[in-house]
Protein backbone atom coordinates (compact mmCIF):
# COMPACT_ATOMS: atom_id res chain seq x y z
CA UNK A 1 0.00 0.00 0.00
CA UNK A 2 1.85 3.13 -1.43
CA UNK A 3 -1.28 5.38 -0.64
CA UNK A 4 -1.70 6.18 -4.28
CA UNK A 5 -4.86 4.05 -5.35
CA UNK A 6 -8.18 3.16 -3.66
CA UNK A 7 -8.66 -0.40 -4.06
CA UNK A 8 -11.90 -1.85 -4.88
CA UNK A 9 -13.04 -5.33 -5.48
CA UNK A 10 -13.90 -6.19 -8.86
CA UNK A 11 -17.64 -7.06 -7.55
CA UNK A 12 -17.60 -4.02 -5.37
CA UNK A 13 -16.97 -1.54 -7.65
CA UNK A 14 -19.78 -0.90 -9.43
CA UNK A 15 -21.83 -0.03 -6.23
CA UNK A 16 -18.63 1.78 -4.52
CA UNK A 17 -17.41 4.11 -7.32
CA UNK A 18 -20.40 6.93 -6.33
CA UNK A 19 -19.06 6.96 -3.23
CA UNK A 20 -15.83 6.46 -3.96
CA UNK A 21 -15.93 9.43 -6.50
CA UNK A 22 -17.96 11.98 -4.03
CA UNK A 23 -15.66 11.40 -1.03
CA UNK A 24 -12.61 12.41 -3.27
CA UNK A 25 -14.37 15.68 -4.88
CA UNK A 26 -15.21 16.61 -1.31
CA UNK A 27 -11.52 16.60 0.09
CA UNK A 28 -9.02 18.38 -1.84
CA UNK A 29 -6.40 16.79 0.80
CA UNK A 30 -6.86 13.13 0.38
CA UNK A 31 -6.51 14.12 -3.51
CA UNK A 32 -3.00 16.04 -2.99
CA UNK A 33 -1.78 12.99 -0.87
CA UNK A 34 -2.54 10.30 -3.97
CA UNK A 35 -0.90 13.39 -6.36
CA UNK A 36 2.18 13.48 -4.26
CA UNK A 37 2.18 9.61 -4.08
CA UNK A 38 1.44 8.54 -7.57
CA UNK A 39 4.56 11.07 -8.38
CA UNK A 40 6.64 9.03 -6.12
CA UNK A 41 6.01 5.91 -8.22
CA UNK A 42 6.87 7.60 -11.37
CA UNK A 43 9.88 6.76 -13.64
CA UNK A 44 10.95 10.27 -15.09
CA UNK A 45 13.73 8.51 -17.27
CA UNK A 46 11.13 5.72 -18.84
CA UNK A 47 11.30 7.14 -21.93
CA UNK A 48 15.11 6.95 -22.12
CA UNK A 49 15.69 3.40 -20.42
CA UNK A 50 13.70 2.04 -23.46
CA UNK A 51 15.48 3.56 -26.14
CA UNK A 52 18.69 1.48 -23.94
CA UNK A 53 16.85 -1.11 -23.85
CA UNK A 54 16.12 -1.17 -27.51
CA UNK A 55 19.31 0.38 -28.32
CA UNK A 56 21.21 -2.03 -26.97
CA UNK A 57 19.02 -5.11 -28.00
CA UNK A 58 19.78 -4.10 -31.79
CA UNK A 59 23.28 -4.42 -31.24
């Protein structure tokens, strides 16, 4: 649990997402905390490790 994601069973979902949804338009904190998070679990140099990776698989 990074705290970037509400998790949701598959068969919960449909009846949690309204809720889900109006609890997170409602508090502009809990919002900034997943921004800050999901940031954290970002790779800024994706782009670039794939063209190594491909660069480097073509010889």
């Amino acid at each position: 649990d990074k705290g970037a994601a509400i998790l949701c069973k598959d068969l919960e979902a449909k009846e949690k997402i309204g809720t889900i949804v109006t609890e997170l338009l409602s508090d502009k904190s809990k919002v900034e905390r997943f921004e800050k998070e999901i940031a954290k679990l970002g790779l800024p140099q994706a782009a670039e490790s794939i063209v190594n990776v491909i660069t480097s698989s073509l010889g």
